[in-house]
C-alpha atoms as a PDB file:
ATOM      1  CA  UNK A   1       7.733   7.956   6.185  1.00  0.00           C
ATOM      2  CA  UNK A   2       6.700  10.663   3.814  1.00  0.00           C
ATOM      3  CA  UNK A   3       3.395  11.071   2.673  1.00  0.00           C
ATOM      4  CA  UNK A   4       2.395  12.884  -0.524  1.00  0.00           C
ATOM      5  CA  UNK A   5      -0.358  13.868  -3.119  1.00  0.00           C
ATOM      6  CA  UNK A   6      -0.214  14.194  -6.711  1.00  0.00           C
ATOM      7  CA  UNK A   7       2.227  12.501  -9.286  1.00  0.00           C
ATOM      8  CA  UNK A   8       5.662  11.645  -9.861  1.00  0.00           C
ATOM      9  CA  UNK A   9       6.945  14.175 -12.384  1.00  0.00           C
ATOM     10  CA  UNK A  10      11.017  13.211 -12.314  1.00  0.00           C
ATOM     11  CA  UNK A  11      12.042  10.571  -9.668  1.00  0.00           C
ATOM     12  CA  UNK A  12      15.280  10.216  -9.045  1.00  0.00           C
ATOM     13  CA  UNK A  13      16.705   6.856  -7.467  1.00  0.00           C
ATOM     14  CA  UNK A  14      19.210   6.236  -4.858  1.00  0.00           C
ATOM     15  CA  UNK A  15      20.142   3.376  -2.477  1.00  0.00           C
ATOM     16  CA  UNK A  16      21.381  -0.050  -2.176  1.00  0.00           C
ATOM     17  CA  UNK A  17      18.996  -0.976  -5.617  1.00  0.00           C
ATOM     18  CA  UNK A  18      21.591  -1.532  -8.798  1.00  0.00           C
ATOM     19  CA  UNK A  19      20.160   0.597 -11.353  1.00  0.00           C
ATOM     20  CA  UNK A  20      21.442   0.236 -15.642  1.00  0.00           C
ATOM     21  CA  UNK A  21      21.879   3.377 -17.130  1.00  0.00           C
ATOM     22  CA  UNK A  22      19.119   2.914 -19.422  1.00  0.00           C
ATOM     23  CA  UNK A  23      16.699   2.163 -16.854  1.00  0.00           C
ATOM     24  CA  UNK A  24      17.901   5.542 -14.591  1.00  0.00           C
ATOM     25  CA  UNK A  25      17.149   7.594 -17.790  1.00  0.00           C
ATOM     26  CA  UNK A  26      13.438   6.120 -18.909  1.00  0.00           C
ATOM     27  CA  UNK A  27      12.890   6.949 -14.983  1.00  0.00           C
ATOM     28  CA  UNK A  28      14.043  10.265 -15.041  1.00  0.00           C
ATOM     29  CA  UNK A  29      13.250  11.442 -18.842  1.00  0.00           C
ATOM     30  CA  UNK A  30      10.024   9.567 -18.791  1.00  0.00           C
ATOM     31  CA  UNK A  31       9.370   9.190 -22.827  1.00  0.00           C
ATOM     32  CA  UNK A  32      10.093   5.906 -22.985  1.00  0.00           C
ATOM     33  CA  UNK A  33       7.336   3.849 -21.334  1.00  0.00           C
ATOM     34  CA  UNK A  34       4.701   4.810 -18.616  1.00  0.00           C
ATOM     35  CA  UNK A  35       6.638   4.899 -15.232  1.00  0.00           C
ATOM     36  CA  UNK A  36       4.341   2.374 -13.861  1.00  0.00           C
ATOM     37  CA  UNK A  37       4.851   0.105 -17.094  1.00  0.00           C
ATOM     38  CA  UNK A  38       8.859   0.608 -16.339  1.00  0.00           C
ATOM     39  CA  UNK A  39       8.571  -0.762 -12.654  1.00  0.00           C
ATOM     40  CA  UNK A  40       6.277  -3.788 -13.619  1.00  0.00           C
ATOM     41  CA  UNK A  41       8.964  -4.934 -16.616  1.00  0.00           C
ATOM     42  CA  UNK A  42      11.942  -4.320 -13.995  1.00  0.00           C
ATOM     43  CA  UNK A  43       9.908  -6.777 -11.307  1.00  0.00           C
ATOM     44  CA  UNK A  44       9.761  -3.887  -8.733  1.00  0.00           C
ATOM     45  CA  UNK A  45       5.549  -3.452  -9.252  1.00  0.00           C
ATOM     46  CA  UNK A  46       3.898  -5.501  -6.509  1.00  0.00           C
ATOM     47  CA  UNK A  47       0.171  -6.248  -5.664  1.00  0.00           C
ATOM     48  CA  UNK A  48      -1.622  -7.426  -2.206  1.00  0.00           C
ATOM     49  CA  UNK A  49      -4.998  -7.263  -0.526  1.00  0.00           C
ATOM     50  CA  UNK A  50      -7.354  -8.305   2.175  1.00  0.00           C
ATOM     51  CA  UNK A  51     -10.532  -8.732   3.729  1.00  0.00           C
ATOM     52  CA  UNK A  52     -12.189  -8.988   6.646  1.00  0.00           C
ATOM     53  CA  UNK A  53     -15.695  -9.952   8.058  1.00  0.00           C
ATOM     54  CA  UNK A  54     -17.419  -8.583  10.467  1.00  0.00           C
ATOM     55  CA  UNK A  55     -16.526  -9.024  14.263  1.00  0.00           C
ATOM     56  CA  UNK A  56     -18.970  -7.339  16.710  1.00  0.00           C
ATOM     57  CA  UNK A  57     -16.969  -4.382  18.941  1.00  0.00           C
ATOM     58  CA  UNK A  58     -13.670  -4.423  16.695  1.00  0.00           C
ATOM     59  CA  UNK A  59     -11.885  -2.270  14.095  1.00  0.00           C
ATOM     60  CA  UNK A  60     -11.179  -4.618  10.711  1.00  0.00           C
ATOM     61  CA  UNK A  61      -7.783  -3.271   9.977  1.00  0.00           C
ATOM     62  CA  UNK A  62      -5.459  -3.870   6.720  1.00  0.00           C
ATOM     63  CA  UNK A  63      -2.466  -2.947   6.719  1.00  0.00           C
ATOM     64  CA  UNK A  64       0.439  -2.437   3.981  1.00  0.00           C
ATOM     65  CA  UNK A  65       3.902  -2.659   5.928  1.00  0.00           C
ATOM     66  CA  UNK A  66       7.618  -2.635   4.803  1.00  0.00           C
ATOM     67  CA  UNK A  67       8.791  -5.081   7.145  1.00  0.00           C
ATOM     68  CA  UNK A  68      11.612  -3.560   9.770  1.00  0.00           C
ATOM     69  CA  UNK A  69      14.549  -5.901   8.421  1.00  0.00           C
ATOM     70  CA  UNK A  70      13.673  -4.733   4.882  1.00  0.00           C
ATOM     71  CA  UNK A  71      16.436  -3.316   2.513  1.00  0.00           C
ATOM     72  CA  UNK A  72      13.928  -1.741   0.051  1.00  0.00           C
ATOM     73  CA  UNK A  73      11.507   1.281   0.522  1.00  0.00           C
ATOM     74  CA  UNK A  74       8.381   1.335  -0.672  1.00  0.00           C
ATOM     75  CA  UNK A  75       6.069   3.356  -2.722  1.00  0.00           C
ATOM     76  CA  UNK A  76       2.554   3.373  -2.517  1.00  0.00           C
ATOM     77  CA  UNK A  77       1.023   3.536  -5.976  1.00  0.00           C
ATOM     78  CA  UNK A  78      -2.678   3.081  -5.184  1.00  0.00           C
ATOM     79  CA  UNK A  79      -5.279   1.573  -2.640  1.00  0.00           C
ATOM     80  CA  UNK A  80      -8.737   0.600  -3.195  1.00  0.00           C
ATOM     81  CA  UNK A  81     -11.027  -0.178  -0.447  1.00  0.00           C
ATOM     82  CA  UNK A  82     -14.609  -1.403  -0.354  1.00  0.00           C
ATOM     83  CA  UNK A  83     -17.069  -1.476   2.685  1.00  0.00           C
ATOM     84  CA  UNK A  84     -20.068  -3.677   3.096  1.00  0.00           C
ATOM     85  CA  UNK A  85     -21.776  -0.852   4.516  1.00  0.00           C
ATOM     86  CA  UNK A  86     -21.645   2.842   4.326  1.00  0.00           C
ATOM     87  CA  UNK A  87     -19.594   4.637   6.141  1.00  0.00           C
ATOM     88  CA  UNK A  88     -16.014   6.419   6.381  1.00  0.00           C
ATOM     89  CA  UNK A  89     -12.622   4.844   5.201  1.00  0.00           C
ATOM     90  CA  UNK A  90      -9.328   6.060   7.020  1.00  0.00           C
ATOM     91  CA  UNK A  91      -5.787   5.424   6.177  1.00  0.00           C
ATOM     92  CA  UNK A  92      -3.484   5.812   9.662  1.00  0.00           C
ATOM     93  CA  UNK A  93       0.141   5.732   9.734  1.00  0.00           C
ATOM     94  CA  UNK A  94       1.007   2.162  12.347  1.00  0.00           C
ATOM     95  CA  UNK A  95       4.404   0.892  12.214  1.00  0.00           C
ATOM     96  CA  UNK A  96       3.647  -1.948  14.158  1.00  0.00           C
ATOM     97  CA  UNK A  97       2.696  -5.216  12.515  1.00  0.00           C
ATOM     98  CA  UNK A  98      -0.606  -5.666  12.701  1.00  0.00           C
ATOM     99  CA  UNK A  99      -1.418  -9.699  14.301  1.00  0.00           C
ATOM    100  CA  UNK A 100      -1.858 -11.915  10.870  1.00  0.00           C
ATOM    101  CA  UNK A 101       0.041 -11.969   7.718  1.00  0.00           C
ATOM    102  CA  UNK A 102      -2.618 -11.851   4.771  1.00  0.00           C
ATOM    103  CA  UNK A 103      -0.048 -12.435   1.789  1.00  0.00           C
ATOM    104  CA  UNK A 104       3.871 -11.044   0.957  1.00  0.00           C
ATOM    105  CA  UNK A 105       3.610  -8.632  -2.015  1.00  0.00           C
ATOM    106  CA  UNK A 106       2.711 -10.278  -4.985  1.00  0.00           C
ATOM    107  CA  UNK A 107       5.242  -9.219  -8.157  1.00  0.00           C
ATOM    108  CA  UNK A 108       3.454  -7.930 -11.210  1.00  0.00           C
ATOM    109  CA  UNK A 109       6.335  -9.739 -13.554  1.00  0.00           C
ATOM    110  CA  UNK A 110       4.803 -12.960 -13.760  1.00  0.00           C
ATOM    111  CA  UNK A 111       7.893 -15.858 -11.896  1.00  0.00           C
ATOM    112  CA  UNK A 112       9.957 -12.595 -10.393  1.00  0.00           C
ATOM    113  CA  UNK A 113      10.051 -12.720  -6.466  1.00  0.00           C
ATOM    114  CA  UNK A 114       7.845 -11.753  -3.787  1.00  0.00           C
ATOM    115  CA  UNK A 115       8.290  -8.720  -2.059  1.00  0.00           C
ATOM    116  CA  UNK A 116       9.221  -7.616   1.039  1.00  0.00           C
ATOM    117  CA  UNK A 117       6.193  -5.626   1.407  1.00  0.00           C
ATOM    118  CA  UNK A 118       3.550  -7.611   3.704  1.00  0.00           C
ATOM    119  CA  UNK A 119      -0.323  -7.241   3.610  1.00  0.00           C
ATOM    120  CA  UNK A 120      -1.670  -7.673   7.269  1.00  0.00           C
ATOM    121  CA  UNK A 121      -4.682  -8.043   9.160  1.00  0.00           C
ATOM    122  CA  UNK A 122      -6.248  -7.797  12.741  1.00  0.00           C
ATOM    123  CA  UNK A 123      -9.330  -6.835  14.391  1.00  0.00           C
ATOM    124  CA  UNK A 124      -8.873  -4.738  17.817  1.00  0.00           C
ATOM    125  CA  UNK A 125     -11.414  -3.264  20.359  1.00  0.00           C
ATOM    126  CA  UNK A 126      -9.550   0.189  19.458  1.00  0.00           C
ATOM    127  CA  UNK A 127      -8.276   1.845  16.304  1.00  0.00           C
ATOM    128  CA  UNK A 128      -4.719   1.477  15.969  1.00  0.00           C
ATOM    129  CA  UNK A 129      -2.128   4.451  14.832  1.00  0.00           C
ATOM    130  CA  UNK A 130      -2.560   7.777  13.859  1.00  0.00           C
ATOM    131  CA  UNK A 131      -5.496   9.164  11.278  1.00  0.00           C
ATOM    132  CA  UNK A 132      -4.175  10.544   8.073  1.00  0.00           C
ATOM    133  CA  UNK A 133      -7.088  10.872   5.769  1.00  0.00           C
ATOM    134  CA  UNK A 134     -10.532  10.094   5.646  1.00  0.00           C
ATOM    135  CA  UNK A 135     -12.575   9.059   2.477  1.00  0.00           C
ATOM    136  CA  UNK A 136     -16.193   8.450   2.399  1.00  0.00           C
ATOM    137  CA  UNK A 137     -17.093   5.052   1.523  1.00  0.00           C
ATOM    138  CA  UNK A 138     -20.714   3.750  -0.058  1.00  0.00           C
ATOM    139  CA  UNK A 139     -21.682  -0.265   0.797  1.00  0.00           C
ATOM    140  CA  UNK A 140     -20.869  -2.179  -2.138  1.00  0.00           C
ATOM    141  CA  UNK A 141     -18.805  -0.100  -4.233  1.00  0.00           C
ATOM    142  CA  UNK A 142     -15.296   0.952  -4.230  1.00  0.00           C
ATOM    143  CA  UNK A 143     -13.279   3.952  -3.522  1.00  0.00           C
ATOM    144  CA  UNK A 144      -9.923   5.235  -4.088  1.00  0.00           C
ATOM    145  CA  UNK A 145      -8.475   5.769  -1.111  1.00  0.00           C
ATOM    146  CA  UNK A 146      -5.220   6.389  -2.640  1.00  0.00           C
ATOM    147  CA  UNK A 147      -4.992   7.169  -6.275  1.00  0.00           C
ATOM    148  CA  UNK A 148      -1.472   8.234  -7.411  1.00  0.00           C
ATOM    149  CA  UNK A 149       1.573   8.213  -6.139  1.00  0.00           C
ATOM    150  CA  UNK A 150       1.401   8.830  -1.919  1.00  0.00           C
ATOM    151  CA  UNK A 151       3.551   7.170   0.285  1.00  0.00           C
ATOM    152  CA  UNK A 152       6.720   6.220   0.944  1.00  0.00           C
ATOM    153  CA  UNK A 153       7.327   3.436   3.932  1.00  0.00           C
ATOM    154  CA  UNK A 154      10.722   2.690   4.663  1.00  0.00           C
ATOM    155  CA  UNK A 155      11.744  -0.378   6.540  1.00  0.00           C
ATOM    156  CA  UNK A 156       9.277  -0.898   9.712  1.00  0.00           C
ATOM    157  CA  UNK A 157       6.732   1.489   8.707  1.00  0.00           C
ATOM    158  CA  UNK A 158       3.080   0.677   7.674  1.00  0.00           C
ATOM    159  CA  UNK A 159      -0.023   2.157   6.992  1.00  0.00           C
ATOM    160  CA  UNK A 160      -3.588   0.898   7.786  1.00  0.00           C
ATOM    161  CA  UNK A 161      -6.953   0.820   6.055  1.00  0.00           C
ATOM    162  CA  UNK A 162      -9.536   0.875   8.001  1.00  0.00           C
ATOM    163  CA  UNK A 163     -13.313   1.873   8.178  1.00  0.00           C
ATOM    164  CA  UNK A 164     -14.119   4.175  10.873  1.00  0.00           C
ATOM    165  CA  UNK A 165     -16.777   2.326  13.355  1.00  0.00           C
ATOM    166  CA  UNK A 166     -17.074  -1.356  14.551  1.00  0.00           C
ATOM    167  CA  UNK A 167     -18.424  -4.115  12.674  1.00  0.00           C
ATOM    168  CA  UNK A 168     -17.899  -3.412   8.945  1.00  0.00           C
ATOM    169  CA  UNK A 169     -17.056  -6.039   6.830  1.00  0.00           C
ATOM    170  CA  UNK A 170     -13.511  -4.173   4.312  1.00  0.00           C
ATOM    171  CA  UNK A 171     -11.599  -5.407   1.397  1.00  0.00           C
ATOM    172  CA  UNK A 172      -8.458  -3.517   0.594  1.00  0.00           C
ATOM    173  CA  UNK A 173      -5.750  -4.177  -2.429  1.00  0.00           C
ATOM    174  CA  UNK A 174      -2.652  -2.180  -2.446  1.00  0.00           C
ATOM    175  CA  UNK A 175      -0.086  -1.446  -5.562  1.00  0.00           C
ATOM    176  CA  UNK A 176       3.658   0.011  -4.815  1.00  0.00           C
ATOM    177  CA  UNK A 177       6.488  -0.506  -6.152  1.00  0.00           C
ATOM    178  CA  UNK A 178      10.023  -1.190  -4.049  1.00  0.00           C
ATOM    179  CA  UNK A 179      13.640   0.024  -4.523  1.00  0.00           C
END
């Protein structure tokens, strides 16, 4: 897992992902089309999310994870997350997957395929995994929890979305993109 702030000046691909010359030069020259615009044409832009209501006691947890049988790796573009009350939002590294499958990645190129990224859910007595960041969260309105470019999961890794106390209703949505 690497983790990572800022954006992707040059990215360079490698891996088991066939790759046209044409396509490996828009990525690395970038004057072509928005990176972002290039991934979403080539099918490899996904989108997922969850919620959760509140359960009195437990941690509502939603979690983005590359699957361990995977063959791809993938790239967090962005998160969004939204309490239904105040408080802090935390992102934790958890490679485990969390109990319920929410959705499989949904591809941005209208009729491609799924991904093999996996949006799940739970709601434990503890916080699972490790903290990574915390972002302060206002009830009602959104924040960017991620906002360019920040993780890489390869297969079996995950991260989680959480807010930071008990009984907090959450909504997160996840972008990536997968190679």
């Amino acid at each position: 897992m690497r983790i990572g702030q800022g954006s992707i000046g040059t990215v360079i691909v490698s891996g088991t992902a066939a790759v046209s010359l044409a396509d490996s030069l828009t990525r690395l020259v970038g004057t072509t089309r928005d990176w972002w615009l290039n991934e979403l044409r080539a099918g490899r832009a996904f989108s997922g999310g969850g919620s959760l209501g509140v359960s009195a006691g437990n941690f509502s947890q939603i979690q983005l994870l590359n699957p361990a049988a995977s063959s791809v790796t993938v790239i967090v573009h962005r998160i969004r997350a939204n309490l239904s009350l105040a408080g802090n939002i935390e992102v934790r590294t958890f490679n485990t997957a969390l109990t319920t499958l929410a959705q499989n990645g949904v591809n941005l190129l209208a009729g491609a395929a799924a991904g093999a990224g996996a949006i799940r859910t739970s709601q434990p007595a503890a916080q699972d995994g490790t903290l990574v960041r915390t972002v302060r969260g206002v009830a009602g309105e959104g924040a960017e929890v991620v906002d360019t470019w920040d993780w890489e999961l390869g297969a079996g890794e995950g991260i989680i979305v959480t807010a930071s106390a008990t009984a907090i209703e959450i909504f997160a949505a996840f972008w990536w993109v997968e190679f």
